[in-house]
PDB file of N, CA and C in Angstrom:
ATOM      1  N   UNK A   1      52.415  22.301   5.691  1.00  0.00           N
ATOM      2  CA  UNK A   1      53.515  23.256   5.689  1.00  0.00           C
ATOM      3  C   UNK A   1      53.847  23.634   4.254  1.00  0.00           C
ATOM      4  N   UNK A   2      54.085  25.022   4.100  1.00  0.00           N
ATOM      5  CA  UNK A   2      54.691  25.294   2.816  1.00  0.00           C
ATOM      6  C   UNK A   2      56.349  25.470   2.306  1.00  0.00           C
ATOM      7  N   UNK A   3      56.853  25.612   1.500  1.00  0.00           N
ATOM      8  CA  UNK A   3      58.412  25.609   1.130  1.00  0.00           C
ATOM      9  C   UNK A   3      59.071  26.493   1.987  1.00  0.00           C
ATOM     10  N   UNK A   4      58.441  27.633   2.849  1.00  0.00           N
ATOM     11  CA  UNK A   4      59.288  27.817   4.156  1.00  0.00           C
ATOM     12  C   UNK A   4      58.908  27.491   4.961  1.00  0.00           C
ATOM     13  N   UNK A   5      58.016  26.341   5.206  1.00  0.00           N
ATOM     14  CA  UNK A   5      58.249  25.938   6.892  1.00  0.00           C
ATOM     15  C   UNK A   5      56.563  26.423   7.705  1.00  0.00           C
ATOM     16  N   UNK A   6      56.118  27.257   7.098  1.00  0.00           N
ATOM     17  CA  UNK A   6      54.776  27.738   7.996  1.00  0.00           C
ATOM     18  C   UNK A   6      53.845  26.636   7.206  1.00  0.00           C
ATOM     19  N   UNK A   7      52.930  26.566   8.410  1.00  0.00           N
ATOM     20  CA  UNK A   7      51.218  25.918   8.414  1.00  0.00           C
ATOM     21  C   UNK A   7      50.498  27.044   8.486  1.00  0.00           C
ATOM     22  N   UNK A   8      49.710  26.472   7.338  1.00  0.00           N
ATOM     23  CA  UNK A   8      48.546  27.389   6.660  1.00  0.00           C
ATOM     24  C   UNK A   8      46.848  26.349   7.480  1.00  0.00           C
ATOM     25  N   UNK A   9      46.363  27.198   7.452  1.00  0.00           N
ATOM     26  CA  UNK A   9      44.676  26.362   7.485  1.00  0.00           C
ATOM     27  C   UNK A   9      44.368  25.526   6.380  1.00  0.00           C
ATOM     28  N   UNK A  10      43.719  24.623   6.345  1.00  0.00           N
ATOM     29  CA  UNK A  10      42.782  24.141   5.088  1.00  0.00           C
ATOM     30  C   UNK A  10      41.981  25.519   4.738  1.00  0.00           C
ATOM     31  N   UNK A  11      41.793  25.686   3.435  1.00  0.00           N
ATOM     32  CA  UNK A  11      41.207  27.144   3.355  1.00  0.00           C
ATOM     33  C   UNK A  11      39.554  26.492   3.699  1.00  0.00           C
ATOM     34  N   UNK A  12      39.186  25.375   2.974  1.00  0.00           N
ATOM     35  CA  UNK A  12      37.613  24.689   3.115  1.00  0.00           C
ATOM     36  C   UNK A  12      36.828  24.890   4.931  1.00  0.00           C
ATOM     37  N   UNK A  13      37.932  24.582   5.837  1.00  0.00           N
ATOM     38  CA  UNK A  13      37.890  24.987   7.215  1.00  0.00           C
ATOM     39  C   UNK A  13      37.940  26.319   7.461  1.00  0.00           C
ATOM     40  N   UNK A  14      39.086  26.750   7.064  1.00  0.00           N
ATOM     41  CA  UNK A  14      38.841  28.689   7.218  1.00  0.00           C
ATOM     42  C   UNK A  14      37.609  29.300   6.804  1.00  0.00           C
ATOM     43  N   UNK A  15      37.316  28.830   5.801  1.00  0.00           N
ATOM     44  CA  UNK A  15      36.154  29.551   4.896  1.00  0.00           C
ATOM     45  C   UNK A  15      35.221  29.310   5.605  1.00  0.00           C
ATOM     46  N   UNK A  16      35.226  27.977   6.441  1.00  0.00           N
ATOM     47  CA  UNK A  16      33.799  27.514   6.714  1.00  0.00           C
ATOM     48  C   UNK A  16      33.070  28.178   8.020  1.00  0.00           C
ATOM     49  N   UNK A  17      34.216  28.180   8.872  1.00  0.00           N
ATOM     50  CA  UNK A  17      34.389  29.206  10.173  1.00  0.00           C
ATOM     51  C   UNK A  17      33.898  30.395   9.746  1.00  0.00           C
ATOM     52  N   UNK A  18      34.744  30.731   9.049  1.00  0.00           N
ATOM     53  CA  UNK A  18      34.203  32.490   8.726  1.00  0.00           C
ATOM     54  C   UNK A  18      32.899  32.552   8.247  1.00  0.00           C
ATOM     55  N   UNK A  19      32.395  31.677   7.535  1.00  0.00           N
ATOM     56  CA  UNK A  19      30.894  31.969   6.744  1.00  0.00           C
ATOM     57  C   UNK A  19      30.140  31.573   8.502  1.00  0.00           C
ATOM     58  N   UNK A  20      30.149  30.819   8.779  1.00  0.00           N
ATOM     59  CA  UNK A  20      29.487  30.375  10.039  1.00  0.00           C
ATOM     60  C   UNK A  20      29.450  31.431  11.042  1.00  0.00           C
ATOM     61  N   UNK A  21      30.363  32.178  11.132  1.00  0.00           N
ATOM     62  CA  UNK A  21      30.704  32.887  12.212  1.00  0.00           C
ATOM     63  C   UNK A  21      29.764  33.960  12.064  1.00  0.00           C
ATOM     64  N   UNK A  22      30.000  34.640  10.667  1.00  0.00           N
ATOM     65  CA  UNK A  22      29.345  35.542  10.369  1.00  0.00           C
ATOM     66  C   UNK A  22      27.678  35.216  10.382  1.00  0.00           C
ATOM     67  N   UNK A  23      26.992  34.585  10.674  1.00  0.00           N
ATOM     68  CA  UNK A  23      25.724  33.919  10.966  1.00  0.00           C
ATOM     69  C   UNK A  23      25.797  33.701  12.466  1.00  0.00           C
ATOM     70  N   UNK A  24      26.172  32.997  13.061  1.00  0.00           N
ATOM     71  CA  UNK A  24      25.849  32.970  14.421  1.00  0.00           C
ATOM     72  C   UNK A  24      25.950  34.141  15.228  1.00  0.00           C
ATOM     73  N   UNK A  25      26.928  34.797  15.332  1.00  0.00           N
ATOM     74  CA  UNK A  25      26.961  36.311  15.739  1.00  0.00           C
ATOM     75  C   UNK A  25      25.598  37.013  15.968  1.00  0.00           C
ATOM     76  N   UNK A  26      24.889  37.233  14.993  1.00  0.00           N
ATOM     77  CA  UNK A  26      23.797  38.062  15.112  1.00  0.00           C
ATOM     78  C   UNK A  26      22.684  36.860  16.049  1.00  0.00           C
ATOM     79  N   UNK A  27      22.617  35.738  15.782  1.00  0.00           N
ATOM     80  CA  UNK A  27      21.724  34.772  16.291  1.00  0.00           C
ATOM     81  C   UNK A  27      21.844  35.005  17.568  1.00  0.00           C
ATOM     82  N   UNK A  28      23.164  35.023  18.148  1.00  0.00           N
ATOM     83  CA  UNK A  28      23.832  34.771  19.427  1.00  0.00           C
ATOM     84  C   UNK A  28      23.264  36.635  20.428  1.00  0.00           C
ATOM     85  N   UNK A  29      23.501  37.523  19.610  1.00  0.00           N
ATOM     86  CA  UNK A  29      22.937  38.861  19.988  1.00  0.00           C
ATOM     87  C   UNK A  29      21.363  38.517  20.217  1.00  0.00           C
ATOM     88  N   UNK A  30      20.454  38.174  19.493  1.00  0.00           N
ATOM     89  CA  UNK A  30      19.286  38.058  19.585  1.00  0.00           C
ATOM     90  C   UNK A  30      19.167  37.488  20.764  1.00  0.00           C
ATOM     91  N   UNK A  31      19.137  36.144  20.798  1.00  0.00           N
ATOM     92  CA  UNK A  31      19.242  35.030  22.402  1.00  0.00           C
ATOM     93  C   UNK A  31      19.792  36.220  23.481  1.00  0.00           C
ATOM     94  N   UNK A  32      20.626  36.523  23.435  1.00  0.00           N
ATOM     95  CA  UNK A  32      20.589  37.879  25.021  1.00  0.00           C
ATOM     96  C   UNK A  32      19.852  38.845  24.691  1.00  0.00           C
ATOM     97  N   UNK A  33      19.164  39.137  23.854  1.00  0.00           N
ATOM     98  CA  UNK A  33      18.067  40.356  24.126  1.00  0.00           C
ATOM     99  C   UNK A  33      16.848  39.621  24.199  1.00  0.00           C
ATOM    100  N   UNK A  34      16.528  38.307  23.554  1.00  0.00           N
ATOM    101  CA  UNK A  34      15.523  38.156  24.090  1.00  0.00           C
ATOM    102  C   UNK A  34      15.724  37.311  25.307  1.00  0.00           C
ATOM    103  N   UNK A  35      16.349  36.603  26.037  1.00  0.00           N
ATOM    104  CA  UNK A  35      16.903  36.402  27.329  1.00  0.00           C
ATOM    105  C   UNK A  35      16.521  37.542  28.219  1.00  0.00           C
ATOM    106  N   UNK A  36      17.342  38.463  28.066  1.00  0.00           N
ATOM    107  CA  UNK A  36      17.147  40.017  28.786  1.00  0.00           C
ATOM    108  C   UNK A  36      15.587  40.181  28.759  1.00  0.00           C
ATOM    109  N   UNK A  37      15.046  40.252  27.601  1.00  0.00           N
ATOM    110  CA  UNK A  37      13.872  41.092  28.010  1.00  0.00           C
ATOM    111  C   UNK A  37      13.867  42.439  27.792  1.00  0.00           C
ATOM    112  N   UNK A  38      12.596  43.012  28.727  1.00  0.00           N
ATOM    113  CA  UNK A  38      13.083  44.964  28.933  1.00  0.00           C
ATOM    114  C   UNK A  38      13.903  44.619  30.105  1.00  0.00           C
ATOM    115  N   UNK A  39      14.516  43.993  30.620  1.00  0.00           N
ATOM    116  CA  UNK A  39      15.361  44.572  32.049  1.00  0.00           C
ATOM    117  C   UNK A  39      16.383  45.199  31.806  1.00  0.00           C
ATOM    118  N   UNK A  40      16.646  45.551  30.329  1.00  0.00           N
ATOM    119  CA  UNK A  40      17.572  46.220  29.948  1.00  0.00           C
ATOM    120  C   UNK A  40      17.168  47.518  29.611  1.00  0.00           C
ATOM    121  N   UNK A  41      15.883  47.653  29.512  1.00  0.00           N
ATOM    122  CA  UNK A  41      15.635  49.263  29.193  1.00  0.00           C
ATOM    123  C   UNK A  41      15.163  49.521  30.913  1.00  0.00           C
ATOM    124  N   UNK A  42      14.835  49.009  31.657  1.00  0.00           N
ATOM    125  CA  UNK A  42      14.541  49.700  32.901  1.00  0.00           C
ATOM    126  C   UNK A  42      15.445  49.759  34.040  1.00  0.00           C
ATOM    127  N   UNK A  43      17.027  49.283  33.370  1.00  0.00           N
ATOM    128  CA  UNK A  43      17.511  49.674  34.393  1.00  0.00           C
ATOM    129  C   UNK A  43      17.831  51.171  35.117  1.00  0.00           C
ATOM    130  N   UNK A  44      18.278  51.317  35.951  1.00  0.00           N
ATOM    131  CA  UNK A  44      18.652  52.507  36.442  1.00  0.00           C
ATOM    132  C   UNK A  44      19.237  53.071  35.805  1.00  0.00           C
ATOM    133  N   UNK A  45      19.409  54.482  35.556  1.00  0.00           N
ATOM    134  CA  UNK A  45      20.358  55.467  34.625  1.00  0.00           C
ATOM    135  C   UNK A  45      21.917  55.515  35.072  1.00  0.00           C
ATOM    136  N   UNK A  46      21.778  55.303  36.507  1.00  0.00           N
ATOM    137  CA  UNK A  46      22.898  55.701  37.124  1.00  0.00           C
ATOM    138  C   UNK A  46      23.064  55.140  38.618  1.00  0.00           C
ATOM    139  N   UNK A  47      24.449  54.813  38.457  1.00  0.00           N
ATOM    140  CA  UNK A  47      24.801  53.728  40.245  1.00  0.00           C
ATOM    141  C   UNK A  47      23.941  54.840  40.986  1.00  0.00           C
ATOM    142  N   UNK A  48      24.000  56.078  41.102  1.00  0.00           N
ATOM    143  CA  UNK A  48      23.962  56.637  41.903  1.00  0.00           C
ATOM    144  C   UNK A  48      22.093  56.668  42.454  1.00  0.00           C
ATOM    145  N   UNK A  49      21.808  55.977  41.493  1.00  0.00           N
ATOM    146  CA  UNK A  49      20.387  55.396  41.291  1.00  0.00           C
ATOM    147  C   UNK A  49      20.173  54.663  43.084  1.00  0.00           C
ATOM    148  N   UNK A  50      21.205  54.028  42.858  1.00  0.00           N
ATOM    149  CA  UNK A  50      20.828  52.835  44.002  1.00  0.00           C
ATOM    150  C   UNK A  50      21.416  53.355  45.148  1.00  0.00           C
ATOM    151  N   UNK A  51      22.291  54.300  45.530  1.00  0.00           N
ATOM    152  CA  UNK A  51      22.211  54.939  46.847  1.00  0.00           C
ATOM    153  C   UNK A  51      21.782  55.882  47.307  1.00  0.00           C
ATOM    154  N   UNK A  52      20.324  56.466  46.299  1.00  0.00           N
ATOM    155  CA  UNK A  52      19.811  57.495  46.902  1.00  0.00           C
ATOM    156  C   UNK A  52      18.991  56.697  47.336  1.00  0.00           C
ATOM    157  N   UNK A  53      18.347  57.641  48.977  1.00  0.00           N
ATOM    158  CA  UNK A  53      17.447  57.312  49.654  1.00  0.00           C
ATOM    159  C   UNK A  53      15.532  57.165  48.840  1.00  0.00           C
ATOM    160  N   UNK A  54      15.697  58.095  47.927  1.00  0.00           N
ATOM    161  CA  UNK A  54      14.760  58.101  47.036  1.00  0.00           C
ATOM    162  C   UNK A  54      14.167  57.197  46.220  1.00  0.00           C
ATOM    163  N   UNK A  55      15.092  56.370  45.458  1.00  0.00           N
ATOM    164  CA  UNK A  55      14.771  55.534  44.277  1.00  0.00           C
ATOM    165  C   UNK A  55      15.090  53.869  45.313  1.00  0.00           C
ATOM    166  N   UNK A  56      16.074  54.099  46.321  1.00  0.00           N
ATOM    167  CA  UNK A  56      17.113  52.691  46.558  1.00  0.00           C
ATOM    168  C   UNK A  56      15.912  51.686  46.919  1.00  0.00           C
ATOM    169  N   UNK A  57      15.043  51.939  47.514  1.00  0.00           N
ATOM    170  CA  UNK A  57      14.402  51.267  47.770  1.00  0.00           C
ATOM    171  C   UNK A  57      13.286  50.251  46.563  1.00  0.00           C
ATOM    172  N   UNK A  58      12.951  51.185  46.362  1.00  0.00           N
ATOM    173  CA  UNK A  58      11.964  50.867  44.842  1.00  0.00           C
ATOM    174  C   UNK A  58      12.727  49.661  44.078  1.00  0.00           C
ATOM    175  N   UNK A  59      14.377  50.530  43.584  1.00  0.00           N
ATOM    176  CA  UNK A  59      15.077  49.660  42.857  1.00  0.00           C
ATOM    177  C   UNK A  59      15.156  48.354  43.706  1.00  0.00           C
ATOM    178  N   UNK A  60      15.595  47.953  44.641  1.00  0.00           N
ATOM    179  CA  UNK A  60      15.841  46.560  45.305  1.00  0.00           C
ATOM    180  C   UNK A  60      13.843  46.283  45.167  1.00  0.00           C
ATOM    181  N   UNK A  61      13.323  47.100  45.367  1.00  0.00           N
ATOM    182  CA  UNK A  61      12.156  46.167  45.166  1.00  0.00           C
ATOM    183  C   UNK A  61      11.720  45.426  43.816  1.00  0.00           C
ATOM    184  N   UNK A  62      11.999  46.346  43.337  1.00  0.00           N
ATOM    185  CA  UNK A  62      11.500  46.312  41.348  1.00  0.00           C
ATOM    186  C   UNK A  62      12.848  45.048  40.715  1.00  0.00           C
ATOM    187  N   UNK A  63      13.595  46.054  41.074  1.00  0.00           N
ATOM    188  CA  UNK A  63      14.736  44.660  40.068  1.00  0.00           C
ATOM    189  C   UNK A  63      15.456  43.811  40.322  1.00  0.00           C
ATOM    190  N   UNK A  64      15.371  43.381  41.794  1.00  0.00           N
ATOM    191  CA  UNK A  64      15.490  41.846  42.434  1.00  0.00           C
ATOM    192  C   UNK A  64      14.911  41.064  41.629  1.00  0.00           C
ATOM    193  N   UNK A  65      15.430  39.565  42.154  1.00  0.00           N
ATOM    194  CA  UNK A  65      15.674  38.509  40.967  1.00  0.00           C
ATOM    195  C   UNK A  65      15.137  37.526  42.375  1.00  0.00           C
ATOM    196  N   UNK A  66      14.474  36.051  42.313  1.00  0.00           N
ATOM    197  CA  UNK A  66      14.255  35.380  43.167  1.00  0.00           C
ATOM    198  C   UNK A  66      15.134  35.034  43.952  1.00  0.00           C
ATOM    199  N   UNK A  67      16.450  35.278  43.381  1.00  0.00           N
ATOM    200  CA  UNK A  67      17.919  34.551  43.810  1.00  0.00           C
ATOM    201  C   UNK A  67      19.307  35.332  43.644  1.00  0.00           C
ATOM    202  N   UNK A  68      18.853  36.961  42.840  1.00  0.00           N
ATOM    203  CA  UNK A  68      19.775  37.859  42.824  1.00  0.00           C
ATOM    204  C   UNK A  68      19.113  39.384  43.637  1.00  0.00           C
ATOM    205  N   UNK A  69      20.374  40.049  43.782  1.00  0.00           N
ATOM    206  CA  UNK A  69      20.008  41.188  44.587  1.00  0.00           C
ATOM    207  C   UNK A  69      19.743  42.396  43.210  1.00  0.00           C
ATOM    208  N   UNK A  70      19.171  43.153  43.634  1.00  0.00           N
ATOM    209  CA  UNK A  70      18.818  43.947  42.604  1.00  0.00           C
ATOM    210  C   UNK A  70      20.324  44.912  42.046  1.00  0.00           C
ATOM    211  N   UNK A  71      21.149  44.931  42.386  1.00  0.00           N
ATOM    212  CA  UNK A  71      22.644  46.012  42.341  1.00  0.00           C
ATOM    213  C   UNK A  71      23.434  44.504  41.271  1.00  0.00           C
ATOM    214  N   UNK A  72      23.303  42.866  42.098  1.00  0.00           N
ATOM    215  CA  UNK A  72      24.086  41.931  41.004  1.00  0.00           C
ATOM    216  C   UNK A  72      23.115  41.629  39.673  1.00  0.00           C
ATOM    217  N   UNK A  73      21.676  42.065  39.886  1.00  0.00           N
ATOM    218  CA  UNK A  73      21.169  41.980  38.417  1.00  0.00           C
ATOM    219  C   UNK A  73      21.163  42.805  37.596  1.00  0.00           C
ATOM    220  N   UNK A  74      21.157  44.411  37.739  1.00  0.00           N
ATOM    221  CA  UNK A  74      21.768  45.151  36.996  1.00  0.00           C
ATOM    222  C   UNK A  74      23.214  45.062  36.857  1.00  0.00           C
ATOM    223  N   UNK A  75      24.299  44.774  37.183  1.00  0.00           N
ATOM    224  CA  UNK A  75      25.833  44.612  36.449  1.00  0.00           C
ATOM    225  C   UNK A  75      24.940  43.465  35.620  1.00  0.00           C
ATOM    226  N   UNK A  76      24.847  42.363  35.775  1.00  0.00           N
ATOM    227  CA  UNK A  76      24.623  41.223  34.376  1.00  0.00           C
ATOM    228  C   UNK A  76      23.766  42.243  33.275  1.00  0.00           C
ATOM    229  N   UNK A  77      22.641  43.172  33.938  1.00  0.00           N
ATOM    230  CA  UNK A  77      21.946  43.815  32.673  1.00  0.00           C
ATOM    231  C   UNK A  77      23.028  44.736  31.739  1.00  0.00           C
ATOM    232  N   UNK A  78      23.974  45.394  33.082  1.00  0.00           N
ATOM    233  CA  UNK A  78      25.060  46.485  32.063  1.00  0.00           C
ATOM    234  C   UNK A  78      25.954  45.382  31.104  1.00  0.00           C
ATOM    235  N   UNK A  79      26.092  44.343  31.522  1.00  0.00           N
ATOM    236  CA  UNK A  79      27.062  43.821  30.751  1.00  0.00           C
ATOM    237  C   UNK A  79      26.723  43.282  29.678  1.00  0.00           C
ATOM    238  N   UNK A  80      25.615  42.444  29.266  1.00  0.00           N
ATOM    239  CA  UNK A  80      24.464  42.500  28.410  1.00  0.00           C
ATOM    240  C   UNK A  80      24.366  43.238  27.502  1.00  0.00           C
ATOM    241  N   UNK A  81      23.898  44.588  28.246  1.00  0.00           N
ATOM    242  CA  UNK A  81      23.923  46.021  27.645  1.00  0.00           C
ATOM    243  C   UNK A  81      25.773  46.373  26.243  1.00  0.00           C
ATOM    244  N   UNK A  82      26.301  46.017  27.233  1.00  0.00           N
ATOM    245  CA  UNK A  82      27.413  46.383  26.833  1.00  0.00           C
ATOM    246  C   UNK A  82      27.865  45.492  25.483  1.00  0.00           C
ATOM    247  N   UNK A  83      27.444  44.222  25.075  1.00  0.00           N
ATOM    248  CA  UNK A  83      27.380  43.493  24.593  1.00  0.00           C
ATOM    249  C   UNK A  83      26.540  43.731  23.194  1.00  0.00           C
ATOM    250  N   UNK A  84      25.482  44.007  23.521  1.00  0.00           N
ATOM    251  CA  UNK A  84      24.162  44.450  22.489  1.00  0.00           C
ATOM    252  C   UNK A  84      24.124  45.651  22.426  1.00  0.00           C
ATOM    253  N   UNK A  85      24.146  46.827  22.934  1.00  0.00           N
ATOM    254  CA  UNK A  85      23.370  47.873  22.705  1.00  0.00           C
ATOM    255  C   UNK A  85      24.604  48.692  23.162  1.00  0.00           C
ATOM    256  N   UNK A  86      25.717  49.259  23.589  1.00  0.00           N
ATOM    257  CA  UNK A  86      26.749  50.296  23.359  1.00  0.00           C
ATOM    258  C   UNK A  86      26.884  50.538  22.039  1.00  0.00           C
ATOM    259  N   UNK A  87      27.814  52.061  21.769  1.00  0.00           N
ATOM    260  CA  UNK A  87      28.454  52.087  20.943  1.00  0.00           C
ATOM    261  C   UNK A  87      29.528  50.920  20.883  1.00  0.00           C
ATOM    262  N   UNK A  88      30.523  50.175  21.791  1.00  0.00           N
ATOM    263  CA  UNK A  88      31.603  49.332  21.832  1.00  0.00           C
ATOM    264  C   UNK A  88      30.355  48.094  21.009  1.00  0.00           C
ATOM    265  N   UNK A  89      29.925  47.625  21.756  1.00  0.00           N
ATOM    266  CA  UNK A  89      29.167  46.021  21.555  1.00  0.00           C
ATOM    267  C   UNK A  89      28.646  46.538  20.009  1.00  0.00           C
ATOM    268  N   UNK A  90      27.955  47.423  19.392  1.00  0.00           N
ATOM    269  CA  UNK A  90      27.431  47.651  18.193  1.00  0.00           C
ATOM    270  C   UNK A  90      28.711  47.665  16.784  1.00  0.00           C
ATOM    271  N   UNK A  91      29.488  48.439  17.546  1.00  0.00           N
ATOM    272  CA  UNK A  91      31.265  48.489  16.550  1.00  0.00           C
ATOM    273  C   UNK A  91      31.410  47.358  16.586  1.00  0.00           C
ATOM    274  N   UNK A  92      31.635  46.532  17.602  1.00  0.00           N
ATOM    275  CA  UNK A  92      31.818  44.823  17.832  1.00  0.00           C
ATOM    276  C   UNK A  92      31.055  43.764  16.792  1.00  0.00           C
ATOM    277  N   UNK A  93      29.860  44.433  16.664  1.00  0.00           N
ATOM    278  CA  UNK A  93      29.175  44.019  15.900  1.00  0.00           C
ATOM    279  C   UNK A  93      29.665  43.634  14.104  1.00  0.00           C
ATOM    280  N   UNK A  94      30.158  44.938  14.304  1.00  0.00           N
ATOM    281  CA  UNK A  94      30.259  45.448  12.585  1.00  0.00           C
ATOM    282  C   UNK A  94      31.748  44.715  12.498  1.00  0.00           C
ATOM    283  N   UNK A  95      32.231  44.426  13.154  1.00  0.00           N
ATOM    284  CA  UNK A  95      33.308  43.932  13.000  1.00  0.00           C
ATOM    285  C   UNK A  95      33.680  42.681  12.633  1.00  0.00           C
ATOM    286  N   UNK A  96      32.738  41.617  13.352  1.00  0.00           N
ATOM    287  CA  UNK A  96      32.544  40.561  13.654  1.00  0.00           C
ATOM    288  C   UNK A  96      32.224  39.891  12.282  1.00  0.00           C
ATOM    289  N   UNK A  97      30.902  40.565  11.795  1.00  0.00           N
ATOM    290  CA  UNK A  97      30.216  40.832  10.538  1.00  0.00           C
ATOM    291  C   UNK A  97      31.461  40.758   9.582  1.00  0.00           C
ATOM    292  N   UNK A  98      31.653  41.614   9.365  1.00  0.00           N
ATOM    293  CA  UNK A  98      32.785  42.136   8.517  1.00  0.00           C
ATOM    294  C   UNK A  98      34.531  41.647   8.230  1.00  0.00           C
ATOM    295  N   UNK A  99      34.534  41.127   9.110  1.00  0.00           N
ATOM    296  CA  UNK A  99      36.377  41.388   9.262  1.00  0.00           C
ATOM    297  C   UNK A  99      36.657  40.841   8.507  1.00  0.00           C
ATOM    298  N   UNK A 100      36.308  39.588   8.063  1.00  0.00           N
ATOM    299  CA  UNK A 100      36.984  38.622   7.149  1.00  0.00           C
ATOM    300  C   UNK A 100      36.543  38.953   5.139  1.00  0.00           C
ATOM    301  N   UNK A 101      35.465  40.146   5.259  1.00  0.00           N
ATOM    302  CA  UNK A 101      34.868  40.257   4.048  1.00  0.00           C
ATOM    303  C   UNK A 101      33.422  40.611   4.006  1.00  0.00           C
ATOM    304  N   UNK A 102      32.900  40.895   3.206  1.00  0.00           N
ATOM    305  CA  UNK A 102      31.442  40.790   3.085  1.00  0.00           C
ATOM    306  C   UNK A 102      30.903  39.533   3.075  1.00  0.00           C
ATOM    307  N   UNK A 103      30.097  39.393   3.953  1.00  0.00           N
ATOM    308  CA  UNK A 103      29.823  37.668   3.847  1.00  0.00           C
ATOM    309  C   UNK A 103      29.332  37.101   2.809  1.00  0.00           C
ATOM    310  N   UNK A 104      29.134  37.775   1.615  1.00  0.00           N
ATOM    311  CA  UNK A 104      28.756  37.012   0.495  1.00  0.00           C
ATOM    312  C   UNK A 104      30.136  36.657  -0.287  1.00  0.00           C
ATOM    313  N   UNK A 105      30.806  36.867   0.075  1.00  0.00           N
ATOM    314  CA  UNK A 105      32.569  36.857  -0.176  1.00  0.00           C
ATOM    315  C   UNK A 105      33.450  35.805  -0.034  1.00  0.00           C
ATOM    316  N   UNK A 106      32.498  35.713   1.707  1.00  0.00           N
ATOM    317  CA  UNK A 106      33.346  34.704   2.415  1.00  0.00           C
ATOM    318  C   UNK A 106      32.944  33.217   1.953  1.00  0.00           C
ATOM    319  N   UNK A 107      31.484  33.572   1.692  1.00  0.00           N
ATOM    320  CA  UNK A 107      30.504  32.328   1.224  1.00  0.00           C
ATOM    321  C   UNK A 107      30.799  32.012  -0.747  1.00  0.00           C
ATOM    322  N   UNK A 108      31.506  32.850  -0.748  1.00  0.00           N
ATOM    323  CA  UNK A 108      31.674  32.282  -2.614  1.00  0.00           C
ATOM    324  C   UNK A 108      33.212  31.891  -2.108  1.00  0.00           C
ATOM    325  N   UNK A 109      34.234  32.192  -1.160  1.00  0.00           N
ATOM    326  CA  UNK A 109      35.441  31.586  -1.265  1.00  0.00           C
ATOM    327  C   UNK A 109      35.628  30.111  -0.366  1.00  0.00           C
ATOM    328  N   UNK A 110      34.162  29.987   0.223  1.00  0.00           N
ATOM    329  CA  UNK A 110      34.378  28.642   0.980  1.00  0.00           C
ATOM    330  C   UNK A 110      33.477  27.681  -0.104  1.00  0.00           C
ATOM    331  N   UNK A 111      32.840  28.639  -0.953  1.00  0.00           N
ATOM    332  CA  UNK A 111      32.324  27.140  -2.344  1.00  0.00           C
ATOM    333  C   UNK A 111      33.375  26.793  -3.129  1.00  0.00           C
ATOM    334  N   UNK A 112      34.293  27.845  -3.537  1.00  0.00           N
ATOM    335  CA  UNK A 112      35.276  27.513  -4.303  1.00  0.00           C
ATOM    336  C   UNK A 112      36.436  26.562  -3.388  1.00  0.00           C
ATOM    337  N   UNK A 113      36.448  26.780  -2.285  1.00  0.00           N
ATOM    338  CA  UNK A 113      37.749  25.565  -1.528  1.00  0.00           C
ATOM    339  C   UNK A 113      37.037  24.492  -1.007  1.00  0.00           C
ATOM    340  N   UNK A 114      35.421  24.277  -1.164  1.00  0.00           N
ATOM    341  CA  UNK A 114      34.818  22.960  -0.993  1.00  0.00           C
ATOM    342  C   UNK A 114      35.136  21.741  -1.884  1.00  0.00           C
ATOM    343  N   UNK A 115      35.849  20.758  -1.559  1.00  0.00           N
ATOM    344  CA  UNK A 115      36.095  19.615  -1.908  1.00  0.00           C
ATOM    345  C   UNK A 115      34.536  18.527  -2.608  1.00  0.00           C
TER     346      UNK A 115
END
């Protein structure tokens, strides 16, 4: 606590989080795309994909899962998607990256509060 009363972080812990963070982030993006695979570039363009008489079939054939239906494995692919590859998940990105500093920033202020 300081002379009014608030708790601060150890900065050596703050710093250390933030330098860390800014590293796992991108690691953590990689592992779901390569997890994913292409099932993220072949999904359907559009729901409306899966109730035409045209495609519906194909799709339940093609992007069924041994143990998922092809309509619950595309939402996990959109969400995925949404994660990695939107404009939102890509801003998310830069953010994540960024918020606390340029990570070479964050990494010279957690050498300087290393004990």
């Amino acid at each position: 606590y300081d002379e009014r009363g608030f708790m601060w972080p150890d900065p050596a812990a703050l710093y250390s989080v933030m330098a860390l963070q800014s590293e796992i982030n991108p690691r953590m993006i990689e592992v779901v795309k390569e997890l994913t695979g292409a099932a993220m570039i072949t999904m359907p363009s559009s729901v409306k994909d899966l109730d035409s008489p045209e495609t519906a079939s194909d799709i339940e054939r093609y992007m069924a899962s041994g143990t998922t239906s092809a309509r619950d494995r595309i939402r996990l692919m959109r969400l995925a998607w949404d994660f990695v590859g939107s404009e939102f998940g890509n801003r998310h990105q830069q953010y994540e990256k960024f918020y606390g500093g340029a990570s070479f920033i964050v990494k010279q202020n957690m050498l300087r509060s290393y004990d």
